[in-house]
PDB file of N, CA and C in Angstrom:
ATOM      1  N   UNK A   1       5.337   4.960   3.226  1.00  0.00           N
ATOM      2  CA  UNK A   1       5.069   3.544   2.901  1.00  0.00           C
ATOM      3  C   UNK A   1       5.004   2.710   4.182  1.00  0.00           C
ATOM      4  N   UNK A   2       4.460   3.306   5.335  1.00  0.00           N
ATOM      5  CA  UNK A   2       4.440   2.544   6.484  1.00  0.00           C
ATOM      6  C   UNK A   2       3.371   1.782   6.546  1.00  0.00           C
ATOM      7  N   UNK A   3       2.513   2.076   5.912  1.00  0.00           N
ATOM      8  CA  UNK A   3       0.572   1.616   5.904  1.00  0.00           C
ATOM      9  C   UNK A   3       1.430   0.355   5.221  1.00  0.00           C
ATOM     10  N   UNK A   4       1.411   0.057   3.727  1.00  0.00           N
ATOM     11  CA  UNK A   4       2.302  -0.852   3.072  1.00  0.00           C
ATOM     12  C   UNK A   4       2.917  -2.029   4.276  1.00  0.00           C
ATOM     13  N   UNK A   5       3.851  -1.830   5.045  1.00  0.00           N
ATOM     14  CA  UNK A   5       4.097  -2.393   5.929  1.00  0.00           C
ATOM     15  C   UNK A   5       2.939  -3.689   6.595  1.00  0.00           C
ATOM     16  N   UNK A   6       2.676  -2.353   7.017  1.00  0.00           N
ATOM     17  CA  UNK A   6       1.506  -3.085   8.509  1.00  0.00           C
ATOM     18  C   UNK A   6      -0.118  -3.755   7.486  1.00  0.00           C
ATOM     19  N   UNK A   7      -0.135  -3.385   6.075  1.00  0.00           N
ATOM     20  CA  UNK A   7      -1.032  -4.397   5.592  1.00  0.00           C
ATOM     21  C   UNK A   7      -0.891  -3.901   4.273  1.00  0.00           C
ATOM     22  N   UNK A   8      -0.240  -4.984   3.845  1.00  0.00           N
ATOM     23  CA  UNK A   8      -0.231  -4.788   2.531  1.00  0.00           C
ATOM     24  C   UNK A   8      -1.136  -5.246   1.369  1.00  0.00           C
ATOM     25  N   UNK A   9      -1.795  -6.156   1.486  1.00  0.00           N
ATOM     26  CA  UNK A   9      -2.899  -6.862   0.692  1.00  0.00           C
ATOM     27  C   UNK A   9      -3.745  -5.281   1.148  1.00  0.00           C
ATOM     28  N   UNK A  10      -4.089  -4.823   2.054  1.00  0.00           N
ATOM     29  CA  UNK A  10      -5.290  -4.175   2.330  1.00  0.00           C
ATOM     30  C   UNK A  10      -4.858  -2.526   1.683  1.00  0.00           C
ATOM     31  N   UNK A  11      -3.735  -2.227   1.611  1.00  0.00           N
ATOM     32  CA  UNK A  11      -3.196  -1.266   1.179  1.00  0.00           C
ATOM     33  C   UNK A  11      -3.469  -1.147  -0.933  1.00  0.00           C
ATOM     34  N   UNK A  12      -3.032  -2.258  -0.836  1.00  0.00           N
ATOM     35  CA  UNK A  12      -3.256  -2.546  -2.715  1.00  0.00           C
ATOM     36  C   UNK A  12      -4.520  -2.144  -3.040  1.00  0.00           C
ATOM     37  N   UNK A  13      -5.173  -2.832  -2.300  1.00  0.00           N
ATOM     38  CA  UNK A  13      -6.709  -2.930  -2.499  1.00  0.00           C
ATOM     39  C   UNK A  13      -7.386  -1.522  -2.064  1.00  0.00           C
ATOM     40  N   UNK A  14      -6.827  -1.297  -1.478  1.00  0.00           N
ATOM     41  CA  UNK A  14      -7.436   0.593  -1.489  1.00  0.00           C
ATOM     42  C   UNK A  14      -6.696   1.478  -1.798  1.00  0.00           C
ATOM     43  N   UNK A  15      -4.689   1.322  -1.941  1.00  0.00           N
ATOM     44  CA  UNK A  15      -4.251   2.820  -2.273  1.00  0.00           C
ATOM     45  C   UNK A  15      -3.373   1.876  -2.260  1.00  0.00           C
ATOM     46  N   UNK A  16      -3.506   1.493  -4.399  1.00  0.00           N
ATOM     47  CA  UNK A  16      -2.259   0.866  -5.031  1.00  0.00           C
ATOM     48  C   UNK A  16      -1.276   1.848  -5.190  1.00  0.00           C
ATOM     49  N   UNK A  17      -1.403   3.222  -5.240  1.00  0.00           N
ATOM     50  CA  UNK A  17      -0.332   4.191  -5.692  1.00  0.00           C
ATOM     51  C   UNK A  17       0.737   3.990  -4.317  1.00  0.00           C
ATOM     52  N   UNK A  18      -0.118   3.792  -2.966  1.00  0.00           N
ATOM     53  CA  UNK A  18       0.925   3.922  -2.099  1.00  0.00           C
ATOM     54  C   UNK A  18       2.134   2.853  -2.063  1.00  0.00           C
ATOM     55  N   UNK A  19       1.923   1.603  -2.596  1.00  0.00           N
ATOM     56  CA  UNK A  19       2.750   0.465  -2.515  1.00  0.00           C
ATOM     57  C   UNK A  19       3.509   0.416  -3.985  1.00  0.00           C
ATOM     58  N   UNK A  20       3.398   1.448  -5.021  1.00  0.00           N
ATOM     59  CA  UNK A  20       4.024   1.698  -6.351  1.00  0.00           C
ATOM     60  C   UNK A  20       3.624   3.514  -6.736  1.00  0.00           C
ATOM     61  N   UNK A  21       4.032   3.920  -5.991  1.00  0.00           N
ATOM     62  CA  UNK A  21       4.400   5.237  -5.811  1.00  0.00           C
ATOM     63  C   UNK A  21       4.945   6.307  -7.253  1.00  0.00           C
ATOM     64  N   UNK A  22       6.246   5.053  -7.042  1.00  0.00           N
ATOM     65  CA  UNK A  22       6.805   5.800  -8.651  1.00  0.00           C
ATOM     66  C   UNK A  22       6.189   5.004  -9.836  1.00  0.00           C
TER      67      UNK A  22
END
């Protein structure tokens, strides 16, 4: 969840699983 970190709007928007995982 480091991507998450360093951009999170941009993270949602391409890899929602990574910022809600479980």
């Amino acid at each position: 969840m480091k991507v998450c970190r360093q951009s999170k709007l941009h993270t949602t928007a391409e890899m929602p699983a990574e910022t809600d995982p479980g």
